[in-house]
C-alpha atoms as a PDB file:
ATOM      1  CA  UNK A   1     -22.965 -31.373  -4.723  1.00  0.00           C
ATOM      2  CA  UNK A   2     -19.580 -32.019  -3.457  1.00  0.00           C
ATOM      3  CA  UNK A   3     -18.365 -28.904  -1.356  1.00  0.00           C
ATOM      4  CA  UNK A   4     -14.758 -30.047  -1.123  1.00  0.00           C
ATOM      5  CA  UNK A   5     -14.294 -30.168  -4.568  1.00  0.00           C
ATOM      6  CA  UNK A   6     -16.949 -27.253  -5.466  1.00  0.00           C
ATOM      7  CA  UNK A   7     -14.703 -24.661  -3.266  1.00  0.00           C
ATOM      8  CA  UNK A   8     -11.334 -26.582  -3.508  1.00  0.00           C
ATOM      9  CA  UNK A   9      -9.928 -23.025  -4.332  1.00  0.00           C
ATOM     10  CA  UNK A  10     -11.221 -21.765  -1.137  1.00  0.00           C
ATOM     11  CA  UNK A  11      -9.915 -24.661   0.637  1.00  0.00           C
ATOM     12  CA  UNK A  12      -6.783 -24.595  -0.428  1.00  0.00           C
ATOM     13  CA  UNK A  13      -6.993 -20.731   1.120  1.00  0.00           C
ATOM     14  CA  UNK A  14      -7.354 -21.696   4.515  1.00  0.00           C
ATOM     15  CA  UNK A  15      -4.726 -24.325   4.351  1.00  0.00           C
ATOM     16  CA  UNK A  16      -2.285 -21.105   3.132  1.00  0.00           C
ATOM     17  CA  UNK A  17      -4.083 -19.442   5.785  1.00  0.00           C
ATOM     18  CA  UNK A  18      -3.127 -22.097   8.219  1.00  0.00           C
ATOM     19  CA  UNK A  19       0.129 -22.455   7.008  1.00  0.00           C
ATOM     20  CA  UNK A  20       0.803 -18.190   7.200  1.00  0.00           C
ATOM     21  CA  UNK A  21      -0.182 -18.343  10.812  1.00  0.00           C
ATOM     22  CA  UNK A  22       1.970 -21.047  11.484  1.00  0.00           C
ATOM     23  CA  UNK A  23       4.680 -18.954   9.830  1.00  0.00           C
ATOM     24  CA  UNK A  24       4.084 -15.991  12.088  1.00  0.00           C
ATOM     25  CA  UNK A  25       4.429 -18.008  15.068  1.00  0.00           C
ATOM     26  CA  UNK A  26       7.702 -19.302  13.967  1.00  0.00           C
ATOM     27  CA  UNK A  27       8.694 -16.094  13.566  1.00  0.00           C
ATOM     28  CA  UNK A  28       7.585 -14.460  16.715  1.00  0.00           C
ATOM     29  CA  UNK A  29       8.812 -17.554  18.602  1.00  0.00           C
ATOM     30  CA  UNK A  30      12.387 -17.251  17.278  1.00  0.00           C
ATOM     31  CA  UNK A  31      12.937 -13.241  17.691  1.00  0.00           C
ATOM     32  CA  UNK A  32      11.707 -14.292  21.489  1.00  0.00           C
ATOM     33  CA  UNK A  33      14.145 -16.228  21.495  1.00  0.00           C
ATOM     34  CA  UNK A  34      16.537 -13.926  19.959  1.00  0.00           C
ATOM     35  CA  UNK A  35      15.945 -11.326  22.296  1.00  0.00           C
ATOM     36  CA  UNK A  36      15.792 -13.639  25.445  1.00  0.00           C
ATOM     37  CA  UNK A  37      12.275 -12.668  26.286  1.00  0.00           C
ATOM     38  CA  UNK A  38      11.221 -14.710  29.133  1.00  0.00           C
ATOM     39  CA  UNK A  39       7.479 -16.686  28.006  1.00  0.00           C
ATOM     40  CA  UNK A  40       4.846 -15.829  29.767  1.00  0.00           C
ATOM     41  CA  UNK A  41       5.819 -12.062  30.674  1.00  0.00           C
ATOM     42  CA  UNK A  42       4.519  -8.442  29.335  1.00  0.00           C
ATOM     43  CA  UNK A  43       6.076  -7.461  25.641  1.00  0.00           C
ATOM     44  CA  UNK A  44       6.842  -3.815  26.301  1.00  0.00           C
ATOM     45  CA  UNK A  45       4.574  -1.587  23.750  1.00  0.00           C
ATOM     46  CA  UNK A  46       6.910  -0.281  21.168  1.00  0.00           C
ATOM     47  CA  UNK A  47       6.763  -0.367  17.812  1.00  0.00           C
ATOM     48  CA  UNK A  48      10.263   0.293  17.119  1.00  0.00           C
ATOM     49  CA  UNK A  49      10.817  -3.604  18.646  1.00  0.00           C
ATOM     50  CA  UNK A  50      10.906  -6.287  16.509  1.00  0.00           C
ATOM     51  CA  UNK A  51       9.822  -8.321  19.135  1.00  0.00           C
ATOM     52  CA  UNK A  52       6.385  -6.515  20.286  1.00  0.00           C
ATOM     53  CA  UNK A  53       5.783  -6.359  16.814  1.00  0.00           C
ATOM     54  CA  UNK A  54       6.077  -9.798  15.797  1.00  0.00           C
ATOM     55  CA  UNK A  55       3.636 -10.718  18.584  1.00  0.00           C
ATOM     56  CA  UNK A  56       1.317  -7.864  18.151  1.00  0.00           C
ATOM     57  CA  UNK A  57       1.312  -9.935  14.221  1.00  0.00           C
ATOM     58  CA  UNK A  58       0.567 -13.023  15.938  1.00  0.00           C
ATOM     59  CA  UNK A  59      -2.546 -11.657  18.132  1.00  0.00           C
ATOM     60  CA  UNK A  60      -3.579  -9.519  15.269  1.00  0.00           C
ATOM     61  CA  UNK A  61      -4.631 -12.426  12.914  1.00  0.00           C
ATOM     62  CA  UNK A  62      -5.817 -14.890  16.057  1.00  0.00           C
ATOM     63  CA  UNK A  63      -8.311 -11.632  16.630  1.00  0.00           C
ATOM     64  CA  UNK A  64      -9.280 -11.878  12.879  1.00  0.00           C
ATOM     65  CA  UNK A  65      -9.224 -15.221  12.137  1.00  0.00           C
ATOM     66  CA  UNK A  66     -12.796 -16.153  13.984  1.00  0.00           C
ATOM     67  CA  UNK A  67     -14.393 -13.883  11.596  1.00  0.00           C
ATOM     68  CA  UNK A  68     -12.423 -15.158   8.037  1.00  0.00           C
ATOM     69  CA  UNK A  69     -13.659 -18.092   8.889  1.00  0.00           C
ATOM     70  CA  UNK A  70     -17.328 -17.546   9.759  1.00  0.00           C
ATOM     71  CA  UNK A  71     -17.427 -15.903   6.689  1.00  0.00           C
ATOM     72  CA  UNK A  72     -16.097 -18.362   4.585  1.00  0.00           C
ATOM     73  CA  UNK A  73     -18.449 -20.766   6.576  1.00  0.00           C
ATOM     74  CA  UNK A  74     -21.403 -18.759   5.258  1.00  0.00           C
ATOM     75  CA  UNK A  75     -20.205 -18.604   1.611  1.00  0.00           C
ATOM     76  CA  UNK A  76     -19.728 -22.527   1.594  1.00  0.00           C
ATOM     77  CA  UNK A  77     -23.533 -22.864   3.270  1.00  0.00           C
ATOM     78  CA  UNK A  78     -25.177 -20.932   1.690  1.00  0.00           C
ATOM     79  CA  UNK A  79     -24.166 -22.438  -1.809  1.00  0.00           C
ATOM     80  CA  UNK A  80     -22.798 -18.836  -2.698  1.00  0.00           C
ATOM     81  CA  UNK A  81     -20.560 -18.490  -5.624  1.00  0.00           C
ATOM     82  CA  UNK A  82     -17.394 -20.847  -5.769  1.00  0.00           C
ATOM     83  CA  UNK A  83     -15.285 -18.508  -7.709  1.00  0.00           C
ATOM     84  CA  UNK A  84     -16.216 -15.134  -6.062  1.00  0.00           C
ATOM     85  CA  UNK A  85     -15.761 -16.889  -2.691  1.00  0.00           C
ATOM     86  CA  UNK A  86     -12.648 -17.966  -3.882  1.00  0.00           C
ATOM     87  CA  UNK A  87     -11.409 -14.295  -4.480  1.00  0.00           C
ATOM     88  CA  UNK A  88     -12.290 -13.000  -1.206  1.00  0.00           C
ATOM     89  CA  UNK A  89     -10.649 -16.532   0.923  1.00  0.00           C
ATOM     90  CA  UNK A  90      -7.611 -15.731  -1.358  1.00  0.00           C
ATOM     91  CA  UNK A  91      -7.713 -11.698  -1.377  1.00  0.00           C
ATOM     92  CA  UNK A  92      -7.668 -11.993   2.565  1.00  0.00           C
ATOM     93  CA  UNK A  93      -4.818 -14.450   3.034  1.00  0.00           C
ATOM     94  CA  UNK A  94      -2.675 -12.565   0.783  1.00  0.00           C
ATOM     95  CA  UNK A  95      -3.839  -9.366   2.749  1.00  0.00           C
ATOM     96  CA  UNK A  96      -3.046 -11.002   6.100  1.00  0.00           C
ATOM     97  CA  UNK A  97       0.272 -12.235   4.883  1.00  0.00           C
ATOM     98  CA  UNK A  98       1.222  -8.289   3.083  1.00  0.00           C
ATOM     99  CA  UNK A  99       0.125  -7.135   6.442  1.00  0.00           C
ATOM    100  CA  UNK A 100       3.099  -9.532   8.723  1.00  0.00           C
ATOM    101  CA  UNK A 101       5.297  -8.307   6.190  1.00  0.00           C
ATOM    102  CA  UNK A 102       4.586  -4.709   6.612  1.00  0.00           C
ATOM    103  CA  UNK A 103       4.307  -4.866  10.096  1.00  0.00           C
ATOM    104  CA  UNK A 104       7.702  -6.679  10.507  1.00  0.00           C
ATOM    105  CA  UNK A 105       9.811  -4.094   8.171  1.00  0.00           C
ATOM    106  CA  UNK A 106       7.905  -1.380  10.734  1.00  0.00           C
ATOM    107  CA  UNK A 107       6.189   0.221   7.239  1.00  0.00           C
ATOM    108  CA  UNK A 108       2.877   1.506   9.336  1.00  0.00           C
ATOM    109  CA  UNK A 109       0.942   3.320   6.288  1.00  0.00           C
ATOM    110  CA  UNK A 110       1.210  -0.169   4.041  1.00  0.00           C
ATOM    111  CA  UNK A 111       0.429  -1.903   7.325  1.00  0.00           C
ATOM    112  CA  UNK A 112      -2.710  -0.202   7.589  1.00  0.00           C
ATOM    113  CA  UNK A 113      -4.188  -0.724   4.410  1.00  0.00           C
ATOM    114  CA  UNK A 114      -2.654  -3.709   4.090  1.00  0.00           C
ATOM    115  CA  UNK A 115      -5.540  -4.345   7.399  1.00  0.00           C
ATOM    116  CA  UNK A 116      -7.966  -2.602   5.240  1.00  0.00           C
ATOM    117  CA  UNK A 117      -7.658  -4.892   2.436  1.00  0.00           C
ATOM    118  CA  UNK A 118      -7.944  -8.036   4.023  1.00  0.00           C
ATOM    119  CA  UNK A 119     -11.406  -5.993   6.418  1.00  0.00           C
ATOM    120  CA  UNK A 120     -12.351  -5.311   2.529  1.00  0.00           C
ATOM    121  CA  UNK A 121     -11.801  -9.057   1.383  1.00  0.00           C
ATOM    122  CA  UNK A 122     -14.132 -10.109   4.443  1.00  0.00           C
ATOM    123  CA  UNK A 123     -16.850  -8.234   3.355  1.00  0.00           C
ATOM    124  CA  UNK A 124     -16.946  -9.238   0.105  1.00  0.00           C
ATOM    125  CA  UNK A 125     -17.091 -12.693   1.657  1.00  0.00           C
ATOM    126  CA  UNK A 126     -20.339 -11.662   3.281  1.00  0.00           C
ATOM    127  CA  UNK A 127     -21.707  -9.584   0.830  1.00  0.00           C
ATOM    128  CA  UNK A 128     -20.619 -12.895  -1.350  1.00  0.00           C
ATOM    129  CA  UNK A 129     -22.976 -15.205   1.196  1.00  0.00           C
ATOM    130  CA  UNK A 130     -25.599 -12.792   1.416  1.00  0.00           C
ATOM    131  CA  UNK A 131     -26.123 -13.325  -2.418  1.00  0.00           C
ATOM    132  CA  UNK A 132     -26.746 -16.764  -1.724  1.00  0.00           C
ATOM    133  CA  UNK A 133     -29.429 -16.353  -0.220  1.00  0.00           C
ATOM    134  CA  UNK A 134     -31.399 -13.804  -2.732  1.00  0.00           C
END
């Protein structure tokens, strides 16, 4: 079985994936920029600053990604279902990307379950790689 072509679909997530995080960087790099923040120092904690929260965006998805792709990992592995796996790789990136939008426009409630959703679309991964295995 080819896995690169089997889960092309997921693939093709993480690449977005990729790309999104690149994105956020970009974006976090520039208001930095913006607001002459000196690298290296303390981003005050405030979510009324563009700034902390662009960063906070940043380390949010660097503390998630591990797991995303661990899961995705196990999906692949264990020979679970191409198409489900492909709704929970894409169902997370799409998350994760509602979720920098939210939490850029300061909008905390569709933030959160913006969060939710993409916790929701890992789970599904696992639950998705578990199956594999029964």
């Amino acid at each position: 079985m080819d896995l690169a072509q089997t889960y092309s679909i997921t693939i093709a997530a993480l690449g977005a994936l990729s790309a999104l995080m690149f994105c956020q960087l970009i974006v976090a790099d520039v208001v930095g920029v913006r607001a002459k923040h000196l690298p290296g120092s303390s981003v005050p904690t405030d979510h009324s600053n563009l700034l902390f929260r662009t960063t906070r965006t940043v380390a949010n998805t660097n503390e998630s990604i591990a797991i995303f792709i661990l899961a995705v990992l196990f999906c692949v592995l264990s020979g679970a279902s191409p198409t489900v796996t492909a709704y929970g790789a894409w169902g997370f990136v799409i998350s994760r990307a509602l979720y920098a939008i939210c939490y850029y426009a300061n909008l905390p409630l569709l933030r959160s379950t913006t969060f939710a959703l993409a916790l929701l679309a890992i789970v599904a991964l696992l639950i998705t790689g578990f199956s594999g295995w029964f």
